[in-house]
C-alpha atoms as a PDB file:
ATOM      1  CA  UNK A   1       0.000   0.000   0.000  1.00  0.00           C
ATOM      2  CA  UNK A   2       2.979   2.561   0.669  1.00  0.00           C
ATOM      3  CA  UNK A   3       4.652   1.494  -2.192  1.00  0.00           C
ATOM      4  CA  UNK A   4       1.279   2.472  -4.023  1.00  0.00           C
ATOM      5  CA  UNK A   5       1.289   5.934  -2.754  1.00  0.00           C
ATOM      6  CA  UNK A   6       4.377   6.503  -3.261  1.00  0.00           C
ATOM      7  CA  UNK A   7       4.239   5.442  -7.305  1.00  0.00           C
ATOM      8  CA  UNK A   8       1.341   7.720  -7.442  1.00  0.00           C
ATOM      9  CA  UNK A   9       3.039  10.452  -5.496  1.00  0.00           C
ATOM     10  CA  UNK A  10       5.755  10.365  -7.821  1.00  0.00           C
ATOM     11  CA  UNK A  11       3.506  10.534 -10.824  1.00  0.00           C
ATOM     12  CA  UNK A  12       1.869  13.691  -9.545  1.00  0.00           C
ATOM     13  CA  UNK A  13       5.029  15.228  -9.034  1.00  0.00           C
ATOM     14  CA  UNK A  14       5.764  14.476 -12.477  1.00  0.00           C
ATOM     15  CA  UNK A  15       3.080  14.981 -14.089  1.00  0.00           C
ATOM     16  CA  UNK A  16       2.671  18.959 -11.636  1.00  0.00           C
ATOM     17  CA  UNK A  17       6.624  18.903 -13.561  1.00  0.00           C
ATOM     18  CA  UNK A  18       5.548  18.213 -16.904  1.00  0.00           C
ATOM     19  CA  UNK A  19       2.642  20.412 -17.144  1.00  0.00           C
ATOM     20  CA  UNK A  20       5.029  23.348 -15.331  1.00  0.00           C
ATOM     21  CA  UNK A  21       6.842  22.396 -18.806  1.00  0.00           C
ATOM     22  CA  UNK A  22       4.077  22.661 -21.073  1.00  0.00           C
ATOM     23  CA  UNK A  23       2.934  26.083 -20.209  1.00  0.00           C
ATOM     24  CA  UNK A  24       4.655  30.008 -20.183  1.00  0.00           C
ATOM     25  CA  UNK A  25       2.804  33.292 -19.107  1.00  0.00           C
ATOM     26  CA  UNK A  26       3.283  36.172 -21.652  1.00  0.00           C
ATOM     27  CA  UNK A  27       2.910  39.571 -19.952  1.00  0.00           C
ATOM     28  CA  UNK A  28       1.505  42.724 -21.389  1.00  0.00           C
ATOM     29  CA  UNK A  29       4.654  44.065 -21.702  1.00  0.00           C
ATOM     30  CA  UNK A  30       6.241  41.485 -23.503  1.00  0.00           C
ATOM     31  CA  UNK A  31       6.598  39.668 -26.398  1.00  0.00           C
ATOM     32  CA  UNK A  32       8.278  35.979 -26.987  1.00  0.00           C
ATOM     33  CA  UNK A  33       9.826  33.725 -28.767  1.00  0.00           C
ATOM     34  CA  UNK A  34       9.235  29.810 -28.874  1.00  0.00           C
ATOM     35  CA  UNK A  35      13.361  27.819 -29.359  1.00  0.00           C
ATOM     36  CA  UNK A  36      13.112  23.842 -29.624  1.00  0.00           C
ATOM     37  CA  UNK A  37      16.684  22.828 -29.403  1.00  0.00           C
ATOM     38  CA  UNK A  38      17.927  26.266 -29.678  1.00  0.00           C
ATOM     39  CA  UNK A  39      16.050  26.494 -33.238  1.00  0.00           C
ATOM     40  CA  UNK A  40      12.950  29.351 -34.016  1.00  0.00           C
ATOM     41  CA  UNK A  41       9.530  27.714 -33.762  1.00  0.00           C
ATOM     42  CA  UNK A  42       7.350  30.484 -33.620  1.00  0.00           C
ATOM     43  CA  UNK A  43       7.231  34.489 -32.057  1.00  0.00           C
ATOM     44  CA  UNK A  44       4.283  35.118 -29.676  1.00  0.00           C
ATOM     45  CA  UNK A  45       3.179  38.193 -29.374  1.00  0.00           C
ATOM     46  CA  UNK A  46       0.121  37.538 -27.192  1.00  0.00           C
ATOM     47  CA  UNK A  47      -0.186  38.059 -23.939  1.00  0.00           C
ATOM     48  CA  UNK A  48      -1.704  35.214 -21.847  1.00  0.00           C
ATOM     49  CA  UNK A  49      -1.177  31.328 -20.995  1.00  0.00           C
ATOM     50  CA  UNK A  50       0.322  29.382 -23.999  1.00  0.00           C
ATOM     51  CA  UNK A  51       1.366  25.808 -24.472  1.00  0.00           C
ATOM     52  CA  UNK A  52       4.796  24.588 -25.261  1.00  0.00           C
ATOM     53  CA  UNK A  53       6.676  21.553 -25.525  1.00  0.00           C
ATOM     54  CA  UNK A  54       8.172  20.345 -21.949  1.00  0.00           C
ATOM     55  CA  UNK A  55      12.079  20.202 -21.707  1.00  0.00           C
ATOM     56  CA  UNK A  56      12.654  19.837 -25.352  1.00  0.00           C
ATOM     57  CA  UNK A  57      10.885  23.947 -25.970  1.00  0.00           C
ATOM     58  CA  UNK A  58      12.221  26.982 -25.002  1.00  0.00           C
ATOM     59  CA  UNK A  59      11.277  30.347 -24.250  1.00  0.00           C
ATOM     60  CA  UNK A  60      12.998  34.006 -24.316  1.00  0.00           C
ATOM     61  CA  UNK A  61      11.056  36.832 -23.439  1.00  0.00           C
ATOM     62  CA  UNK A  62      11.822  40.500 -24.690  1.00  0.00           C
ATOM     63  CA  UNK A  63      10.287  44.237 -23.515  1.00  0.00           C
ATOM     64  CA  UNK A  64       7.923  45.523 -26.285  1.00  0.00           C
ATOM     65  CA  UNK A  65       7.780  48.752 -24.115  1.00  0.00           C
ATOM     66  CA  UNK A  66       9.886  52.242 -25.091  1.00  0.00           C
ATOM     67  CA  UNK A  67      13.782  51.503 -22.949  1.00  0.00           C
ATOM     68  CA  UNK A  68      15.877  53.631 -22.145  1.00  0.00           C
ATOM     69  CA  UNK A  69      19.632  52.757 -22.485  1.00  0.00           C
ATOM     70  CA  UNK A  70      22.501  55.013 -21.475  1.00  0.00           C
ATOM     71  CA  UNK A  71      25.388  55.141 -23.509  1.00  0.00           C
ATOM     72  CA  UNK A  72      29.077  55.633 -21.832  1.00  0.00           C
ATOM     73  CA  UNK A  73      30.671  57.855 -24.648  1.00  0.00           C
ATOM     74  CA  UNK A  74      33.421  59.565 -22.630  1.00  0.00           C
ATOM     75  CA  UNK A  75      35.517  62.300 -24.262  1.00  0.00           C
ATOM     76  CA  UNK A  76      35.095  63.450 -27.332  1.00  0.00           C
ATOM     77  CA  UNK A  77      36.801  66.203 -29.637  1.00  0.00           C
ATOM     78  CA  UNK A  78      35.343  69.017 -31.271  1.00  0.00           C
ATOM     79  CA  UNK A  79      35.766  70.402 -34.672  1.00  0.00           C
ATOM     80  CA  UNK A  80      37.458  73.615 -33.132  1.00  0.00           C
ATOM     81  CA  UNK A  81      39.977  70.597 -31.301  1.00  0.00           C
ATOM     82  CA  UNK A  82      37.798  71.328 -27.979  1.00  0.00           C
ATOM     83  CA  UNK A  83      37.842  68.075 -25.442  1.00  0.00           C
ATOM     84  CA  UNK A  84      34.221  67.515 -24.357  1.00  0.00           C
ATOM     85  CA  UNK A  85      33.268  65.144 -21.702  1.00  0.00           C
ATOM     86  CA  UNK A  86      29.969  63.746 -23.243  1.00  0.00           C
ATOM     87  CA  UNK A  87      27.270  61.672 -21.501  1.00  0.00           C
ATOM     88  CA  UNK A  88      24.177  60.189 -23.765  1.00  0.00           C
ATOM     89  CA  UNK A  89      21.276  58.441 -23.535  1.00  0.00           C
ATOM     90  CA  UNK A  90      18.780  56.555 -25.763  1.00  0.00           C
ATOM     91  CA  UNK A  91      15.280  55.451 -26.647  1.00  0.00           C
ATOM     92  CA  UNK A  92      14.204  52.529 -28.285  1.00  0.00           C
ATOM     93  CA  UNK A  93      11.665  49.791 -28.554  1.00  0.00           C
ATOM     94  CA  UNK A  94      11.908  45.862 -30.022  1.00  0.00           C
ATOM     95  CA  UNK A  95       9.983  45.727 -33.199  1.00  0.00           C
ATOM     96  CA  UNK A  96      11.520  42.623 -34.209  1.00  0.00           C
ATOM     97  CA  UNK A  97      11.801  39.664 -31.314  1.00  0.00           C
ATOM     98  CA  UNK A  98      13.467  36.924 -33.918  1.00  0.00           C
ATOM     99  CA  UNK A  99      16.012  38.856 -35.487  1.00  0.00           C
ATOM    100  CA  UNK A 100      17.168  40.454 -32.107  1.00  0.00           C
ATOM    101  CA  UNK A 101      17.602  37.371 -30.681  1.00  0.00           C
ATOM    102  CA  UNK A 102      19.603  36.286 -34.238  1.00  0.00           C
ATOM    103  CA  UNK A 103      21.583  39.557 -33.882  1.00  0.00           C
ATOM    104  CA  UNK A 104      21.866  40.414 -30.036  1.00  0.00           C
ATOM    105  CA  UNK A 105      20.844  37.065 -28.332  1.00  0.00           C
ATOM    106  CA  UNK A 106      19.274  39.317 -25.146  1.00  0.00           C
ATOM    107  CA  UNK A 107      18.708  42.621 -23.655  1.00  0.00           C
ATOM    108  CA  UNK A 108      21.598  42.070 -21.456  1.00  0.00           C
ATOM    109  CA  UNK A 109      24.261  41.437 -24.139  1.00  0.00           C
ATOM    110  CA  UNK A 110      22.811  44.395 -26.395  1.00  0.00           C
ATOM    111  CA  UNK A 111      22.693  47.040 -23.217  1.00  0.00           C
ATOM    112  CA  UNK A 112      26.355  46.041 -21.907  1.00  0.00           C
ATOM    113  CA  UNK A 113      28.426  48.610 -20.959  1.00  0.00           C
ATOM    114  CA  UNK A 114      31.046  47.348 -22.871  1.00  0.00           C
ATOM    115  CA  UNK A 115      33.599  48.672 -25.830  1.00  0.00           C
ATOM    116  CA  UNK A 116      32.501  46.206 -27.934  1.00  0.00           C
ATOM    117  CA  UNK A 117      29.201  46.183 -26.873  1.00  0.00           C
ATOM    118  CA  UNK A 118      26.739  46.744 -30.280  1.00  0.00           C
ATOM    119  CA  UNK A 119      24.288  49.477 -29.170  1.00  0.00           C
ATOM    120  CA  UNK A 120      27.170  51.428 -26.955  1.00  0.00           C
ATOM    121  CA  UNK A 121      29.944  50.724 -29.826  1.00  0.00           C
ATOM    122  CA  UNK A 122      27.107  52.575 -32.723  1.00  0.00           C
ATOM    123  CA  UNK A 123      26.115  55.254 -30.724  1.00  0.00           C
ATOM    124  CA  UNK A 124      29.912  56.312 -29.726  1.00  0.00           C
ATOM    125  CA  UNK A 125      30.820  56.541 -32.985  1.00  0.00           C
ATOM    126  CA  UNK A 126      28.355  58.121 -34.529  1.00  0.00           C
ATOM    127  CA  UNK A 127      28.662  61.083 -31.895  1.00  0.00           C
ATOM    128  CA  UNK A 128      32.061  61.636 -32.152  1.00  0.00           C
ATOM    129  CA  UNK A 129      31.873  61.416 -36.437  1.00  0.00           C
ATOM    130  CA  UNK A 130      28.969  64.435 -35.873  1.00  0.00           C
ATOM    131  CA  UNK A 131      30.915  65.874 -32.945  1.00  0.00           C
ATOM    132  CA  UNK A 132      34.236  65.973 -35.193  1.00  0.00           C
ATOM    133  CA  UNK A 133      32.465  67.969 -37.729  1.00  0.00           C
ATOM    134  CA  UNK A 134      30.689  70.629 -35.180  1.00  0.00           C
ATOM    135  CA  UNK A 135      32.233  73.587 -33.327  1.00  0.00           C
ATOM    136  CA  UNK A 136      31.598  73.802 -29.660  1.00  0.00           C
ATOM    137  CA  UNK A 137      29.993  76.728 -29.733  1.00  0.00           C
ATOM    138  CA  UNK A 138      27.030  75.238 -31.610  1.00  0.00           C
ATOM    139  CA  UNK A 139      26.775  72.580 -29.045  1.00  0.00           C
ATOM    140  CA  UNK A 140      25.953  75.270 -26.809  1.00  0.00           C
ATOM    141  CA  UNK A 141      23.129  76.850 -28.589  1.00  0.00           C
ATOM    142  CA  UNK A 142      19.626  75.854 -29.507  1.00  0.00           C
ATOM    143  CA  UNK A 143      21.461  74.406 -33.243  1.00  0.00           C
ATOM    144  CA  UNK A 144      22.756  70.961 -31.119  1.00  0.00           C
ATOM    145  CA  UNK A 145      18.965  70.227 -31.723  1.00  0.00           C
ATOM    146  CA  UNK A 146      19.992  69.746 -35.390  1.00  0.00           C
ATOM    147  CA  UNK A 147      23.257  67.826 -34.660  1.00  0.00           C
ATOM    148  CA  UNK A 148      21.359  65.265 -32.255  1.00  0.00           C
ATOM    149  CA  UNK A 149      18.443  64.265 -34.983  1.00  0.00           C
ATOM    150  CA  UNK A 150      21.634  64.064 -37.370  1.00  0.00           C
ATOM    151  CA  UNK A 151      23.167  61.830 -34.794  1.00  0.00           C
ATOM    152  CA  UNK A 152      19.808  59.648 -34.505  1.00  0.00           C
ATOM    153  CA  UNK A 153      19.110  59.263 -38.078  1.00  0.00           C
ATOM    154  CA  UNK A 154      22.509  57.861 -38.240  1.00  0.00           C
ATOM    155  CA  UNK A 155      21.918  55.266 -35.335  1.00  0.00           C
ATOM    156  CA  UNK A 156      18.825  54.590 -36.545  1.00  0.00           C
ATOM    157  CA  UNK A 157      19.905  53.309 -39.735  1.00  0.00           C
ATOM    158  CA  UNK A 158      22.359  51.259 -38.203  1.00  0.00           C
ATOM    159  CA  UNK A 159      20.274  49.159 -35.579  1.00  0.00           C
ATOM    160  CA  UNK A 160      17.896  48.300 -37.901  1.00  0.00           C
ATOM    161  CA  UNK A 161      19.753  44.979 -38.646  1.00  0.00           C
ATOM    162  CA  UNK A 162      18.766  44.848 -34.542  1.00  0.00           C
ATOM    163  CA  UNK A 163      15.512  44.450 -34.991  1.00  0.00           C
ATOM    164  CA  UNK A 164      14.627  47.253 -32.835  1.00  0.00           C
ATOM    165  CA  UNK A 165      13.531  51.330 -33.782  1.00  0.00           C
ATOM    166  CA  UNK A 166      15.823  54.216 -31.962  1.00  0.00           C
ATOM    167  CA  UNK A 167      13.141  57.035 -31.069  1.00  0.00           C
ATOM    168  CA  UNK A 168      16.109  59.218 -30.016  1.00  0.00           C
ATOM    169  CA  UNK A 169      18.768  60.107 -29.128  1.00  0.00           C
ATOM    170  CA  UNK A 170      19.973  62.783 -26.644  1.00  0.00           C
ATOM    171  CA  UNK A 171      22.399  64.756 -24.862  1.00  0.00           C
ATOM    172  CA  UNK A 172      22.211  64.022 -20.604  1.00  0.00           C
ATOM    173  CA  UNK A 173      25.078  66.222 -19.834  1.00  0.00           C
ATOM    174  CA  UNK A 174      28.263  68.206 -22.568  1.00  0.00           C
ATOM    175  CA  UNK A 175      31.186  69.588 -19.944  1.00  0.00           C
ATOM    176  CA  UNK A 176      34.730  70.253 -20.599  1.00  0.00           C
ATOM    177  CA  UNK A 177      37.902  68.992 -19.116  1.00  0.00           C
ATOM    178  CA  UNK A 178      39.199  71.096 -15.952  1.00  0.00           C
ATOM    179  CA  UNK A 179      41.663  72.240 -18.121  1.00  0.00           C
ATOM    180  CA  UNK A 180      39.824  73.633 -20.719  1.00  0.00           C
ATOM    181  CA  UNK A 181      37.191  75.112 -18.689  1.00  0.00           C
ATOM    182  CA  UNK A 182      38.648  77.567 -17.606  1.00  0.00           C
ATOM    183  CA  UNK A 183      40.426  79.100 -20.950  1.00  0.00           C
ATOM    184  CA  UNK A 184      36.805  78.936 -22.572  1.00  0.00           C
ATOM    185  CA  UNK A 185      35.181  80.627 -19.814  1.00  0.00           C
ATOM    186  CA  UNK A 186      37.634  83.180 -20.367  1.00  0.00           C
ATOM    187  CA  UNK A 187      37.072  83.433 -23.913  1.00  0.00           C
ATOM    188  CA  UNK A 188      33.763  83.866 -23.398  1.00  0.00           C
ATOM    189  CA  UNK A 189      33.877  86.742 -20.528  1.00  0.00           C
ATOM    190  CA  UNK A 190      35.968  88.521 -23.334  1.00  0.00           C
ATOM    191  CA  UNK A 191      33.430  88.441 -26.005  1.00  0.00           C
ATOM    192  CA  UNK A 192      30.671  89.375 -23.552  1.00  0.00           C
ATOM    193  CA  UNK A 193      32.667  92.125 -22.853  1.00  0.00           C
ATOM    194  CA  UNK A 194      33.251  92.944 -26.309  1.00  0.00           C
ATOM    195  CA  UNK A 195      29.205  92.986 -26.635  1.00  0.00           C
ATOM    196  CA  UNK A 196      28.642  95.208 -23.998  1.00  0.00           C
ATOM    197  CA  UNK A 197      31.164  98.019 -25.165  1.00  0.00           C
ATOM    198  CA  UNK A 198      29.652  97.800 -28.497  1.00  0.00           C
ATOM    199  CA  UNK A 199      26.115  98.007 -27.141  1.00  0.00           C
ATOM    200  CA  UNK A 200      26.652 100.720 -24.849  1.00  0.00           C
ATOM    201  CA  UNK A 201      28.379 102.595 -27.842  1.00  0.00           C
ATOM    202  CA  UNK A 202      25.422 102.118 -29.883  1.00  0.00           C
ATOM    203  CA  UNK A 203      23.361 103.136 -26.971  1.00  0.00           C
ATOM    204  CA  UNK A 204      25.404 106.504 -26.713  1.00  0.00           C
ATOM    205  CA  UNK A 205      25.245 107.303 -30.905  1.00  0.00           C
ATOM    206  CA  UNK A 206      21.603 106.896 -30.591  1.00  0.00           C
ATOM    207  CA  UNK A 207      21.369 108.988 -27.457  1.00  0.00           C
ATOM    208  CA  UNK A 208      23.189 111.378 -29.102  1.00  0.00           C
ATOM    209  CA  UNK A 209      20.826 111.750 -32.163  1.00  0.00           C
ATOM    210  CA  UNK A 210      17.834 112.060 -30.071  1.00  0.00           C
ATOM    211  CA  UNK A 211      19.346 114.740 -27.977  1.00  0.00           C
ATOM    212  CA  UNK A 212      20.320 116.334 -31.802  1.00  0.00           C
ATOM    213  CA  UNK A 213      16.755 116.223 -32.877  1.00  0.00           C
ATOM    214  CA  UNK A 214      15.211 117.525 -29.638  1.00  0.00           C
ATOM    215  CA  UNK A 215      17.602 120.454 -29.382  1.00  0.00           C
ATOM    216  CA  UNK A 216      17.053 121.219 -33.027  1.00  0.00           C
ATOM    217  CA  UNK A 217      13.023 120.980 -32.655  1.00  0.00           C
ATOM    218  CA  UNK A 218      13.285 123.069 -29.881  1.00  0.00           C
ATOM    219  CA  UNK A 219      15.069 125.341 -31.600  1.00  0.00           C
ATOM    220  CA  UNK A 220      12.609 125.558 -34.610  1.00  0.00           C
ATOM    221  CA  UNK A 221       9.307 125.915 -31.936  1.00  0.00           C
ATOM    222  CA  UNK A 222      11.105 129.066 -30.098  1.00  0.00           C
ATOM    223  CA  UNK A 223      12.052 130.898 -33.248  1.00  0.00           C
ATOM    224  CA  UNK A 224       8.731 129.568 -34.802  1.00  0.00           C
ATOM    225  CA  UNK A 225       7.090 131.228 -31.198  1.00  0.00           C
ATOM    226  CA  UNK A 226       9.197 134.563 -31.452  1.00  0.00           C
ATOM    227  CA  UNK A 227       8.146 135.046 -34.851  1.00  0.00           C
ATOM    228  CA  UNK A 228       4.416 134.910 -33.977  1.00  0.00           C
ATOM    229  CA  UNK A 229       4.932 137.041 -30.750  1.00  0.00           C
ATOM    230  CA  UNK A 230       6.507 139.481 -32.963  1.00  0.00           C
ATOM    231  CA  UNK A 231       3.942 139.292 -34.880  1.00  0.00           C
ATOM    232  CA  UNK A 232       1.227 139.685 -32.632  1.00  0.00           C
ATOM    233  CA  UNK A 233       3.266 142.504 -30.515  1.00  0.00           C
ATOM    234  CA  UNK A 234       3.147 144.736 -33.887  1.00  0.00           C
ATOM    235  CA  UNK A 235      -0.629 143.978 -34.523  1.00  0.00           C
ATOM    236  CA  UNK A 236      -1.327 144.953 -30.813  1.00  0.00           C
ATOM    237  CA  UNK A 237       1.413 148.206 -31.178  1.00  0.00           C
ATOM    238  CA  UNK A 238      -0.875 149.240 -34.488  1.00  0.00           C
ATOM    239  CA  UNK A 239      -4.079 148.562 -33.273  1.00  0.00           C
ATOM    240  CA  UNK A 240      -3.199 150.333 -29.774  1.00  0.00           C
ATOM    241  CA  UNK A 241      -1.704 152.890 -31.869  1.00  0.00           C
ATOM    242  CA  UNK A 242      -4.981 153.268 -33.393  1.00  0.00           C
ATOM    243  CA  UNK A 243      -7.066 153.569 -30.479  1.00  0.00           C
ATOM    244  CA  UNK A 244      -5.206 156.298 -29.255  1.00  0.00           C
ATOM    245  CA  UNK A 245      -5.237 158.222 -32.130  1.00  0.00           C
ATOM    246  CA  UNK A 246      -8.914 157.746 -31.971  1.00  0.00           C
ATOM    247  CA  UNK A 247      -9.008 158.858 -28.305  1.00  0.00           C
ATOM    248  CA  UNK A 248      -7.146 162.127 -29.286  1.00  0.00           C
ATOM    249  CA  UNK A 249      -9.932 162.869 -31.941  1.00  0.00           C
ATOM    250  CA  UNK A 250     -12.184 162.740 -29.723  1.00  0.00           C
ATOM    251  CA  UNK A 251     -10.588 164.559 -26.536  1.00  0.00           C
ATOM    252  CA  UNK A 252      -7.894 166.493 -26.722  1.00  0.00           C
ATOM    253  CA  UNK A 253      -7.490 167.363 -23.302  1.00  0.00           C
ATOM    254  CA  UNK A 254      -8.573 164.529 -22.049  1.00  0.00           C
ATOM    255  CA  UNK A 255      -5.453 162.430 -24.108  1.00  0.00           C
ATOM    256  CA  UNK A 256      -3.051 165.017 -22.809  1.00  0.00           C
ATOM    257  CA  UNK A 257      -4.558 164.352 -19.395  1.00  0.00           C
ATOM    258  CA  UNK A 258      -3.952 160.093 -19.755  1.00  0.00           C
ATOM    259  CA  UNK A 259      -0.169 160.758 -21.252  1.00  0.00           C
ATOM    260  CA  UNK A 260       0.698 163.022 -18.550  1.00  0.00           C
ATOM    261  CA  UNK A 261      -0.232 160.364 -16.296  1.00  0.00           C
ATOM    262  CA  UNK A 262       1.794 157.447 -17.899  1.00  0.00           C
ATOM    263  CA  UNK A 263       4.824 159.576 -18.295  1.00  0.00           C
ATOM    264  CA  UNK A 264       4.502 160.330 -14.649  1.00  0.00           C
ATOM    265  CA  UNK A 265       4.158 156.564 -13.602  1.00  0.00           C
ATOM    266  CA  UNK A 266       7.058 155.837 -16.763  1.00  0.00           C
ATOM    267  CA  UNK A 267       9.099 158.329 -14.989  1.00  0.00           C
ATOM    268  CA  UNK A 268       9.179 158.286 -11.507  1.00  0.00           C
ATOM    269  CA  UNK A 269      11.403 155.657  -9.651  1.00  0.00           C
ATOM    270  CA  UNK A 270       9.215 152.770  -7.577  1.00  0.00           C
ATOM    271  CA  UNK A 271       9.334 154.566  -4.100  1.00  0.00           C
ATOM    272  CA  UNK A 272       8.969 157.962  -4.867  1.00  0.00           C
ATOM    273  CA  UNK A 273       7.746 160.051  -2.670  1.00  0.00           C
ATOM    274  CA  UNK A 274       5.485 162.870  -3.524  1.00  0.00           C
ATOM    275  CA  UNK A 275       5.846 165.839  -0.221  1.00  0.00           C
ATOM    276  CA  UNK A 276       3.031 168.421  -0.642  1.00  0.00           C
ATOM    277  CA  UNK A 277      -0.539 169.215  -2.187  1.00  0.00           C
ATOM    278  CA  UNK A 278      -1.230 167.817  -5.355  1.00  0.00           C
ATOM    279  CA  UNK A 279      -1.797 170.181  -8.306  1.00  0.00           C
ATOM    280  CA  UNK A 280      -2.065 170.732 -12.150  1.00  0.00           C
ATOM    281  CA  UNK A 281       0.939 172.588 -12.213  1.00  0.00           C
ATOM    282  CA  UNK A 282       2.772 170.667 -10.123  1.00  0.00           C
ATOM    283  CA  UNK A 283       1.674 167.171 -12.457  1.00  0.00           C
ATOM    284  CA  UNK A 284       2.502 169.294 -15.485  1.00  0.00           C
ATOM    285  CA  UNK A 285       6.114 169.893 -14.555  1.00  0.00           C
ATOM    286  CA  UNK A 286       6.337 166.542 -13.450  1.00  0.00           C
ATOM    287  CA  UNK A 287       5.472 165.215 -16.886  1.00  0.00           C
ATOM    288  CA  UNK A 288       7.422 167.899 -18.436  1.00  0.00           C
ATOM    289  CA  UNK A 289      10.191 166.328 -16.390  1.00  0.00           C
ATOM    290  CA  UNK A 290       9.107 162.808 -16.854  1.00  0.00           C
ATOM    291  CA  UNK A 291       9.051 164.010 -20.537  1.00  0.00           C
ATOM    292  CA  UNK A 292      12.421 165.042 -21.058  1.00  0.00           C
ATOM    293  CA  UNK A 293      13.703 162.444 -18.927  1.00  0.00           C
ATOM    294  CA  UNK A 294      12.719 159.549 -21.162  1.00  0.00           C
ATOM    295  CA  UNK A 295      13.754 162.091 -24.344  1.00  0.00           C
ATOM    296  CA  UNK A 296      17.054 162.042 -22.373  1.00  0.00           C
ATOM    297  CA  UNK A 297      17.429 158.627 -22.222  1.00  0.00           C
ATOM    298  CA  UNK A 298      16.054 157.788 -25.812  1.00  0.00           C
ATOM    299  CA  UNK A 299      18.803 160.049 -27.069  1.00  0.00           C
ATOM    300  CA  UNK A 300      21.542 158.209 -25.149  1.00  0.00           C
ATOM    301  CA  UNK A 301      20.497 154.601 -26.028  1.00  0.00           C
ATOM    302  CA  UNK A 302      20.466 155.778 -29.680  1.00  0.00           C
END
């Protein structure tokens, strides 16, 4: 009776073995690859349960999802013979399970870190073909956007025979050796400087030219302004001139009068004092004197 439950023990065991065998689990993220003997049976793309042959049937599985792979490039010269320490990274996907297992065998061997590793070996020599023809300078500005999809068309056309598609590939971090920092930082300190004198110099011709015009349209609105106030002075001289003439038509004595008292108030000093009783006679030799006063002084300014 043992001996019994032990037989049938032992075929449950090997039968929980063999169907362990006969079945693999493909995940979303995946795709596979069926090997009997190491030879291509069939690619499964599906995920789910699927059958297999036990022992004799093999299976390799492989990411279908976008990876991510960073590439050790090291330094790398420019075309202006500038060292750059370069780090980059790329993006790719597995298009083609069977011929990236024919070509790369697995992830692992095609991601190594390694000088003769495939996917590091293309991508390191594809940036430093590019880099060799690019100034440093370029690298700096928003052009490297041109020299990286250069740089990916290049490494996409050469993994194809991978199996895989690059999405991209980018630039993580572009320094420069200790010794070479420095000089370029200089270099560039110098043409900033450079900039700045010739902007403020620009600043100060255009500063001048506005300070040109303005003082020349200010010129042209004050004589423009005398002129009219000349103008308008001589039109109020004639048509003053006029009323008085008028006024002397009409009252003679009267004029004489008004005259007298705007040669006194012409001729006296502010703070005169006038001592005594105020009379005609008195008024009339003080415009008499008022008179030849301003005669005086009209003869010795002409």
């Amino acid at each position: 009776m043992s001996r019994k439950l032990i037989a049938a023990g032992v075929g449950i065991v090997a039968l929980g073995i063999v169907g362990l065998s006969s079945v693999y689990v493909v995940q979303e993220q995946e795709q596979a690859i069926v090997l009997q003997l190491g030879a291509f049976v069939r690619l499964e793309p599906r995920p789910g349960l699927h059958l297999k042959l036990p022992f004799v049937q093999d299976v390799r599985y492989f990411d279908r999802r976008v990876l991510d792979f960073d590439a050790d490039v090291g330094e790398i010269p420019t075309a202006d013979q500038k060292q750059t320490i370069v780090d980059t990274y790329a993006r790719y996907r597995v298009t083609d399970a069977l011929k990236f297992f024919q070509t790369a065998r697995s992830m692992e061997n095609f991601e190594a870190r390694r000088d003769d590793a495939p996917f590091n070996v293309i991508i390191k020599s594809n940036v430093r073909e590019v880099f060799a023809r690019v100034e440093l300078g370029t690298l700096l500005t928003a052009k490297r956007a041109e020299v990286m999809r250069e740089i990916t068309s290049r490494v996409r056309s050469q993994t194809e025979r991978f199996g895989i598609e690059v999405i991209d590939v980018r630039i993580k971090r572009i320094d420069l050796p200790a010794q070479n920092a420095e000089a370029v930082q200089r270099r560039m300190e110098a043409q900033r400087r450079q900039e700045a004198i010739r902007i403020r110099a620009d600043g100060d011709k255009e500063s001048q030219r506005i300070r040109g015009d303005a003082d020349k349209q200010v010129r042209v609105i004050k004589a423009e302004a005398e002129q009219k106030a000349n103008i308008l002075r001589g039109e109020g001289e004639g048509s003053a001139q006029l009323i008085y003439n008028r006024a002397y038509g009409q009252d003679k004595d009267f004029f004489e009068f008004w005259q007298c008292m705007q040669t006194v108030r012409e001729g006296l000093n502010e703070g005169t004092r006038l001592v005594g009783t105020p009379s005609a006679d008195m008024l009339f030799q003080l415009c008499k004197g008022a008179g030849a006063g301003q005669t005086d002084q009209r003869k010795a300014q002409q």
